[in-house]
Protein backbone atom coordinates (compact mmCIF):
# COMPACT_ATOMS: atom_id res chain seq x y z
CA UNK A 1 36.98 93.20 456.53
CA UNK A 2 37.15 95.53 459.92
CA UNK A 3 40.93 96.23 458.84
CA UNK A 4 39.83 97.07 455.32
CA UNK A 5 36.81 99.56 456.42
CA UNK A 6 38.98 101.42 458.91
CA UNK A 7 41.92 101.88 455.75
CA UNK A 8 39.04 103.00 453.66
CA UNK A 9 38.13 105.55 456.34
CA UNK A 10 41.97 106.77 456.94
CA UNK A 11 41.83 107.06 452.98
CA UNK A 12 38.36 109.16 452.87
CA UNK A 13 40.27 111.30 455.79
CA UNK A 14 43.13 111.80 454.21
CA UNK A 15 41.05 112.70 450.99
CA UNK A 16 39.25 115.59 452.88
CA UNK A 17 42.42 116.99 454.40
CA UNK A 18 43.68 117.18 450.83
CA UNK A 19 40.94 118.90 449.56
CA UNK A 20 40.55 121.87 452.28
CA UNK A 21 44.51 122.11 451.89
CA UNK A 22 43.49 123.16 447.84
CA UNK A 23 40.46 124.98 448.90
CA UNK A 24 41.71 126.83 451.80
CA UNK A 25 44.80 127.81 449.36
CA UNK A 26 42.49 128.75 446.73
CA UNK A 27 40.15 130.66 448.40
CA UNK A 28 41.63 131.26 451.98
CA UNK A 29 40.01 129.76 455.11
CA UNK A 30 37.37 132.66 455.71
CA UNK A 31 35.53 132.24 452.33
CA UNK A 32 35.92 128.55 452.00
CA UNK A 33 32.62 126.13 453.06
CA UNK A 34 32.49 122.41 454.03
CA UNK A 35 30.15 121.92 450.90
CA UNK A 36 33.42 123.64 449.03
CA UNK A 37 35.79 120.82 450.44
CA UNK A 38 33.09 117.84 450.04
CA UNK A 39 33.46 118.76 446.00
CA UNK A 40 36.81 118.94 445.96
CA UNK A 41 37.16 115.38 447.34
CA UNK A 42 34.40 114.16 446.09
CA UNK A 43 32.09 113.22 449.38
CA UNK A 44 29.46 114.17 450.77
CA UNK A 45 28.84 116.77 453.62
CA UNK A 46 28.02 113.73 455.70
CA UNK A 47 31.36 111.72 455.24
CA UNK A 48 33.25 115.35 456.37
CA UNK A 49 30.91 115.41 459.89
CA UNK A 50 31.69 111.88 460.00
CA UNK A 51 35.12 112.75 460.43
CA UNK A 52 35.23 116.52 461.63
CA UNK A 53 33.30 118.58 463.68
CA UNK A 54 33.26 121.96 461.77
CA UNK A 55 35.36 123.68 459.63
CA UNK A 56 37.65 124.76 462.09
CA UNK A 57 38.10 120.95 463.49
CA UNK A 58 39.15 120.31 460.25
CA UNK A 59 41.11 123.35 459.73
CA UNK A 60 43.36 122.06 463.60
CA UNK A 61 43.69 118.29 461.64
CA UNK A 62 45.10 120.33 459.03
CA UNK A 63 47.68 121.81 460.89
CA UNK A 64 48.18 118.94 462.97
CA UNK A 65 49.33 116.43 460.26
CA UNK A 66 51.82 118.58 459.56
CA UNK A 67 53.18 118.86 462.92
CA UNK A 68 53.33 115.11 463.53
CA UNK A 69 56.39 114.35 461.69
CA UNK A 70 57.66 117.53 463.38
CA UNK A 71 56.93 115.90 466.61
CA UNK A 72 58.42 112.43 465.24
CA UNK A 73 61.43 113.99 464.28
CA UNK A 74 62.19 115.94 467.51
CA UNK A 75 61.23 112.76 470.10
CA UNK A 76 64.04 110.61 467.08
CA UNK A 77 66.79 113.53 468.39
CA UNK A 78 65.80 113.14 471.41
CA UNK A 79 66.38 109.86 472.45
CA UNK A 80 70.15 110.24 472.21
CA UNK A 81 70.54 112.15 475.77
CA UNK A 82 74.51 112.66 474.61
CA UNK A 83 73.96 115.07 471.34
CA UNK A 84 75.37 118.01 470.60
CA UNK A 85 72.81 120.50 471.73
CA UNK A 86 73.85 122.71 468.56
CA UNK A 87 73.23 120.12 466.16
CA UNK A 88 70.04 119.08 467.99
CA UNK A 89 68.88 122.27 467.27
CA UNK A 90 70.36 123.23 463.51
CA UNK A 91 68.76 119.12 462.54
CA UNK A 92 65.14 120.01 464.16
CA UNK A 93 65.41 123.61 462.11
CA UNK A 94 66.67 122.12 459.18
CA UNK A 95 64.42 119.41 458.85
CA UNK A 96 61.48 122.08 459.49
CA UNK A 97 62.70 124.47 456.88
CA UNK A 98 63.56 121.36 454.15
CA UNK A 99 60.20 120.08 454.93
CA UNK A 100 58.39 123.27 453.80
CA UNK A 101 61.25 123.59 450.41
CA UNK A 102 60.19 119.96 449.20
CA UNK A 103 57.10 118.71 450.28
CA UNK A 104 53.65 120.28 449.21
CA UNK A 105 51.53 119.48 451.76
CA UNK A 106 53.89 121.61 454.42
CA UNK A 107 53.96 124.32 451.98
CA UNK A 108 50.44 124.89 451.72
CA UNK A 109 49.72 124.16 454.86
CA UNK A 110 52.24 126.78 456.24
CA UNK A 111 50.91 129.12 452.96
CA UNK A 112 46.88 129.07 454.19
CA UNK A 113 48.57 129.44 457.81
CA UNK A 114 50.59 132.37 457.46
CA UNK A 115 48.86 134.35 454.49
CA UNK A 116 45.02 133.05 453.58
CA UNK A 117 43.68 132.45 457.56
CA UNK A 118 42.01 135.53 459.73
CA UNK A 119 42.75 134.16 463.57
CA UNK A 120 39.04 136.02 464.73
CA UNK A 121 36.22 134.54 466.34
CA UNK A 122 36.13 131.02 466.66
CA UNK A 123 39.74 130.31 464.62
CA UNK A 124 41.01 132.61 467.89
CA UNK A 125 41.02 129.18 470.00
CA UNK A 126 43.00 127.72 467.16
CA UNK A 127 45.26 130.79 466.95
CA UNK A 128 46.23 129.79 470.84
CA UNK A 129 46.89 126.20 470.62
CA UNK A 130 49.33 127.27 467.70
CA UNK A 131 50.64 129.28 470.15
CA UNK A 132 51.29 127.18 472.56
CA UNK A 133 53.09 124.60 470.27
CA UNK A 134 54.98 127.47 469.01
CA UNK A 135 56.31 128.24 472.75
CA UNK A 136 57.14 124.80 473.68
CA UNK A 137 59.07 124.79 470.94
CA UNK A 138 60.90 127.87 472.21
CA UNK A 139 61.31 126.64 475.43
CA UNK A 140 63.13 123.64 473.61
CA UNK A 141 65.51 125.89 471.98
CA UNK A 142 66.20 127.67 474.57
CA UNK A 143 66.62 124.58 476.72
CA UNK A 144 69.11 123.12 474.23
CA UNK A 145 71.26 126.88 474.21
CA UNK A 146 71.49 126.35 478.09
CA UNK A 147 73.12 123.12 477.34
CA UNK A 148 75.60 124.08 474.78
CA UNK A 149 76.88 126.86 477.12
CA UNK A 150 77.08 124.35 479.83
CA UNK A 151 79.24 122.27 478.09
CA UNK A 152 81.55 125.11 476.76
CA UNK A 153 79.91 125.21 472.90
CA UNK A 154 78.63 128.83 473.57
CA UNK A 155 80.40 131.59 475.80
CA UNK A 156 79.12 132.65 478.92
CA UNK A 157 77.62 136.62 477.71
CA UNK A 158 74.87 134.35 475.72
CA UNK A 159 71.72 135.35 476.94
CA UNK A 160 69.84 131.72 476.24
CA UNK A 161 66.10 133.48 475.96
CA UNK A 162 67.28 135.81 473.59
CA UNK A 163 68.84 133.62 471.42
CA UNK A 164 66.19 131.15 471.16
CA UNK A 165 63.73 133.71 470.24
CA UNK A 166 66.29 135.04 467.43
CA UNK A 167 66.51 131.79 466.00
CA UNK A 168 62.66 131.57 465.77
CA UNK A 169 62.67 135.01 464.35
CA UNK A 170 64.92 134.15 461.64
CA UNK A 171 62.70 130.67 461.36
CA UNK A 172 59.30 132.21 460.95
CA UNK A 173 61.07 134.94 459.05
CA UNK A 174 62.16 132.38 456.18
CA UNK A 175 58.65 131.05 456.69
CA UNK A 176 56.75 134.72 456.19
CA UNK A 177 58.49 135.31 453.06
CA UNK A 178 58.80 132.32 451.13
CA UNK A 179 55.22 131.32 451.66
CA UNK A 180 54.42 134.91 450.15
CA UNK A 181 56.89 134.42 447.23
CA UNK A 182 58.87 131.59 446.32
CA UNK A 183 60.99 132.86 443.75
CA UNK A 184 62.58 135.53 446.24
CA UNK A 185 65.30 133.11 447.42
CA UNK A 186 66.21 129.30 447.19
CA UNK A 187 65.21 128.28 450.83
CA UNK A 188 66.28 124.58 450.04
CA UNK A 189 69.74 125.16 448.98
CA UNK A 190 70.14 128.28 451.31
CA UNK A 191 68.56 127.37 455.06
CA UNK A 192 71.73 125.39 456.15
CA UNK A 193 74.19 128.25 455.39
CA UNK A 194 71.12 130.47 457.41
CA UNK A 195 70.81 127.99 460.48
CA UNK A 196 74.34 127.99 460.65
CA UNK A 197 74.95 131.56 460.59
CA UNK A 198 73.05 133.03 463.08
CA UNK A 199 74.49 129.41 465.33
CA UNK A 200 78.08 130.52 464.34
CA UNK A 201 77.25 134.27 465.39
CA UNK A 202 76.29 133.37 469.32
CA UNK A 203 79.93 132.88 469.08
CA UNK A 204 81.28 136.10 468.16
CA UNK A 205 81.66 138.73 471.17
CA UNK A 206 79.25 141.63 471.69
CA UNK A 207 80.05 145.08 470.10
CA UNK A 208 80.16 147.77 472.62
């Protein structure tokens, strides 16, 4: 009976988190109210504060279950301490990017987070743990460029910072504008022959 209750509560969770994901899309973060969400999913106030602090709480679990497969994927790559640091980084891209193309939840998630939320007042301290998952994943990259020019995959004029944070440009870039418009460009079929691009072009020698 304990087993069933705590299913039933994951379920009523994962209800709620649906629910501000249409809301917040709807009618963007700012503008959107806990009594908003409770409608949607069909609870009461009470079962959200059961579950969530405020809006913003639930706004960071939001985000969060998003991320985990994210974080699942990258610790699955990682346990192989021999892989290609190139692929490493074109698979944990890839499956980033193909995650947004096919599944809904990522791409209204990454919708609300990119076009429909205001990081101001209180969603500020939100705004910085984002952040800071946004630089460790930087530091990854870059981490994983080091290694490919260790092991001859990348010449020596690479400049391993700079690259990292030109591959995340060209991420969040893909990000920025399909979120705003997906007819613009096929990201599915089209974020391989991106990825491997820009990985293909640390290769080339610098104009002078």
């Amino acid at each position: 009976m304990a087993r069933k209750t705590k299913e039933e509560a994951q379920e009523t969770r994962n209800r709620i988190l649906d629910a501000a994901e249409s809301v917040f899309q709807r009618t963007g973060v700012s503008r959107a109210t806990l009594a908003d969400i409770a409608t949607e999913a069909g609870v009461t106030r009470g079962a959200i504060y059961w579950h969530f602090e405020n809006k913003f709480d639930l706004y960071d679990a939001m985000i969060q279950r998003i991320v985990e497969p994210l974080e699942r994927k990258l610790e699955e790559l990682q346990r192989n301490p021999d892989h290609d640091p190139l692929q490493f980084i074109r698979s944990l891209a890839l499956f980033y990017l193909n995650s947004l193309a096919n599944d809904p939840h990522y791409y209204r998630v990454l919708e609300i987070a990119w076009n429909k939320c205001e990081y101001v007042g209180e969603m500020a301290r939100i705004r910085d743990q984002h952040l800071e998952c946004g630089n460790r994943f930087l530091g990854i990259k870059e981490s994983a460029i080091r290694r490919a020019m260790e092991r001859g995959h990348l010449p020596e004029h690479v400049d391993p910072r700079q690259a990292a944070v030109g591959l995340m440009a060209i991420i969040d870039g893909l990000v920025a504008n399909w979120t705003l418009d997906r007819e613009r460009f096929p990201l599915s079929s089209m974020a391989a022959g991106i990825i491997d691009t820009y990985l293909a072009g640390l290769g080339a020698k610098p104009q002078v």
